[in-house]
C-alpha atoms as a PDB file:
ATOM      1  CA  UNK A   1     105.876 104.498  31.549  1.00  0.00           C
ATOM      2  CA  UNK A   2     103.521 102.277  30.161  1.00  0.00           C
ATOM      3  CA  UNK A   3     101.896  99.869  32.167  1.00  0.00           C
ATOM      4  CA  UNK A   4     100.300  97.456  29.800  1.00  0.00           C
ATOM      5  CA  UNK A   5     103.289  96.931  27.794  1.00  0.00           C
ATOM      6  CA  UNK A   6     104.851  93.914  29.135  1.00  0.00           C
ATOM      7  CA  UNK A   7     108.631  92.666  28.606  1.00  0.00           C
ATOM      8  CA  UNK A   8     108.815  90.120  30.739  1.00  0.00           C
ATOM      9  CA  UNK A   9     106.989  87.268  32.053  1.00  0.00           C
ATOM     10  CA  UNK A  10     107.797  86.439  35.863  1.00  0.00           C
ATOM     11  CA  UNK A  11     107.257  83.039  36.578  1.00  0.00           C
ATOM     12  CA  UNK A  12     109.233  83.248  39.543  1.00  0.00           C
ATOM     13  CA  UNK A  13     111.201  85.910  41.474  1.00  0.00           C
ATOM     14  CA  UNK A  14     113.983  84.908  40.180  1.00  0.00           C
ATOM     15  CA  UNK A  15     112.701  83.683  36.632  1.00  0.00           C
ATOM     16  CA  UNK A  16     111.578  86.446  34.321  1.00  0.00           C
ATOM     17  CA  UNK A  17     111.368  85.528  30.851  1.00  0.00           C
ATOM     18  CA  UNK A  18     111.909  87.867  28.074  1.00  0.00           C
ATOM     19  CA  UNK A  19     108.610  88.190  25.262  1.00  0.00           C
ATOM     20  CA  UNK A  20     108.912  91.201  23.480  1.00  0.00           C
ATOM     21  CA  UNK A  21     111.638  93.224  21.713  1.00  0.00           C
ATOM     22  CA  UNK A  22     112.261  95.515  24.258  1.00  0.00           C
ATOM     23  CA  UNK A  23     112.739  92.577  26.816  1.00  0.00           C
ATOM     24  CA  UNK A  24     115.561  90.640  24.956  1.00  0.00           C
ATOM     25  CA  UNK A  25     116.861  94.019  24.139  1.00  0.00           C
ATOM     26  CA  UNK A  26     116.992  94.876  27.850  1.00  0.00           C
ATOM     27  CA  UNK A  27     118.572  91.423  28.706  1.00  0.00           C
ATOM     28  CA  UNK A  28     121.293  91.479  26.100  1.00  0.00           C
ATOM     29  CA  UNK A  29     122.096  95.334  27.483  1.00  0.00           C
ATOM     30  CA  UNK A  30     122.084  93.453  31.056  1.00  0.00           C
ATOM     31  CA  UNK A  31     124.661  90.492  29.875  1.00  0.00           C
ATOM     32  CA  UNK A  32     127.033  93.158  27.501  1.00  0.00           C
ATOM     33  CA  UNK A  33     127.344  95.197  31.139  1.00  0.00           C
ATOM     34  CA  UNK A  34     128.411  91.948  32.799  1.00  0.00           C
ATOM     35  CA  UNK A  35     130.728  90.368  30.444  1.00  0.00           C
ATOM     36  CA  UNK A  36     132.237  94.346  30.154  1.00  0.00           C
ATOM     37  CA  UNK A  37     132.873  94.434  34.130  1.00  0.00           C
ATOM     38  CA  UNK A  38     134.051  91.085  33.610  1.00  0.00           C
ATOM     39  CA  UNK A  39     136.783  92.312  31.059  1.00  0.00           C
ATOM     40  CA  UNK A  40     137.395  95.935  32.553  1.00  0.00           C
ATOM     41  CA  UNK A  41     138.615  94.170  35.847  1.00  0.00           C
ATOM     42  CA  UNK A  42     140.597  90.952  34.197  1.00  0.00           C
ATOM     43  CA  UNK A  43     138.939  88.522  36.432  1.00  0.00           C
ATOM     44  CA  UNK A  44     140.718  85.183  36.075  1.00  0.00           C
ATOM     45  CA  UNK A  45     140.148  82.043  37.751  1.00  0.00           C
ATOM     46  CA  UNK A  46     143.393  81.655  39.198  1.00  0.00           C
ATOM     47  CA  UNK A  47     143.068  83.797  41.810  1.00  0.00           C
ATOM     48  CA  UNK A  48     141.007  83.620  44.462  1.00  0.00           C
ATOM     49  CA  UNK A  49     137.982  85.604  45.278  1.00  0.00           C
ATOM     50  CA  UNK A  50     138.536  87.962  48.243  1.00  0.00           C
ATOM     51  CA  UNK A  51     136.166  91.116  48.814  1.00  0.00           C
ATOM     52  CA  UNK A  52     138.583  93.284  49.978  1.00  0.00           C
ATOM     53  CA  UNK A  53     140.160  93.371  46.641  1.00  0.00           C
ATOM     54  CA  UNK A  54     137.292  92.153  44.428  1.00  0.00           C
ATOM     55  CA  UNK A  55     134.882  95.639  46.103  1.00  0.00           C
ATOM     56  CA  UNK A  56     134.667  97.189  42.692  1.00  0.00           C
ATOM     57  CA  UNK A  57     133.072  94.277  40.823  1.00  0.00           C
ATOM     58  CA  UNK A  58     130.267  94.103  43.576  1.00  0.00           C
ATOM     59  CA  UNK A  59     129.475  97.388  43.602  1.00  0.00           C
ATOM     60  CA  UNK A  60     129.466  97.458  39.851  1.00  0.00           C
ATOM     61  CA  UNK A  61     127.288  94.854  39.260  1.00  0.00           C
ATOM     62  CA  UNK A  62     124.960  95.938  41.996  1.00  0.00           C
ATOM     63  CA  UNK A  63     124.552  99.137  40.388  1.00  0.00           C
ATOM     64  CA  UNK A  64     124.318  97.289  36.937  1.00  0.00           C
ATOM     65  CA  UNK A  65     121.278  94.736  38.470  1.00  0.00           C
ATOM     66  CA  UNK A  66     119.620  97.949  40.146  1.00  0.00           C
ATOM     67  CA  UNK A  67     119.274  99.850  36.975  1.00  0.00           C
ATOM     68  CA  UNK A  68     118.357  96.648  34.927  1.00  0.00           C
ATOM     69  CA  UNK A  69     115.369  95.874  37.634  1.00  0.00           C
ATOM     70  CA  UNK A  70     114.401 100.045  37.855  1.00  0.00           C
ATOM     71  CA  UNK A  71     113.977  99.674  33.828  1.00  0.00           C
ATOM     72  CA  UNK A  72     112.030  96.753  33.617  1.00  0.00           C
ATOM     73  CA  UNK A  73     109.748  97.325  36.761  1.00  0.00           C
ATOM     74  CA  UNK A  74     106.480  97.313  35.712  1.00  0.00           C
ATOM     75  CA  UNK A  75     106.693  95.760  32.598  1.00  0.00           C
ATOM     76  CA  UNK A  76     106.888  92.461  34.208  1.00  0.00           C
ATOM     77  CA  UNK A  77     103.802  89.763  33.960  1.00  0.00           C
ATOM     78  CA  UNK A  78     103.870  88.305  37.544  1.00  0.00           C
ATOM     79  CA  UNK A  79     102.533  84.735  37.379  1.00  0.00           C
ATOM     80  CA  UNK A  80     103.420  83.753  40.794  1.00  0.00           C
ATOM     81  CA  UNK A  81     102.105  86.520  42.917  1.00  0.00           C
END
């Protein structure tokens, strides 16, 4: 992996904004996977959240944010280290 390619731009931990190609690329990837656990499980408003029912969707999206973060390590410009 290349690291002077960067994707991202961290201005935050929790901020990292997309500046290349392959960053928006990676964050619309990151926001289909969402919005397709959202649909694979139904999740409706109506009912209300309870982990020992709603499991699967955490562990889904956990995986989901894991890979996302293992991709895009190292191509992120930390500005607030």
């Amino acid at each position: 992996m290349s690291k002077g390619n960067t994707w991202f731009i961290g201005y935050s931990a929790r901020l990292w904004v997309p500046v290349s190609f392959e960053g928006w690329g990676v964050m619309a990837v990151f926001v289909a996977g969402l919005y397709l656990v959202y649909q694979v499980y139904g999740v409706s408003d109506d009912v209300p959240f309870q982990i020992s029912v709603h499991w699967p969707i955490l562990v889904e999206m956990l995986v989901l944010i894991l890979a996302f973060y293992r991709v895009s390590r190292g191509h992120v410009d930390k500005r607030y280290a």
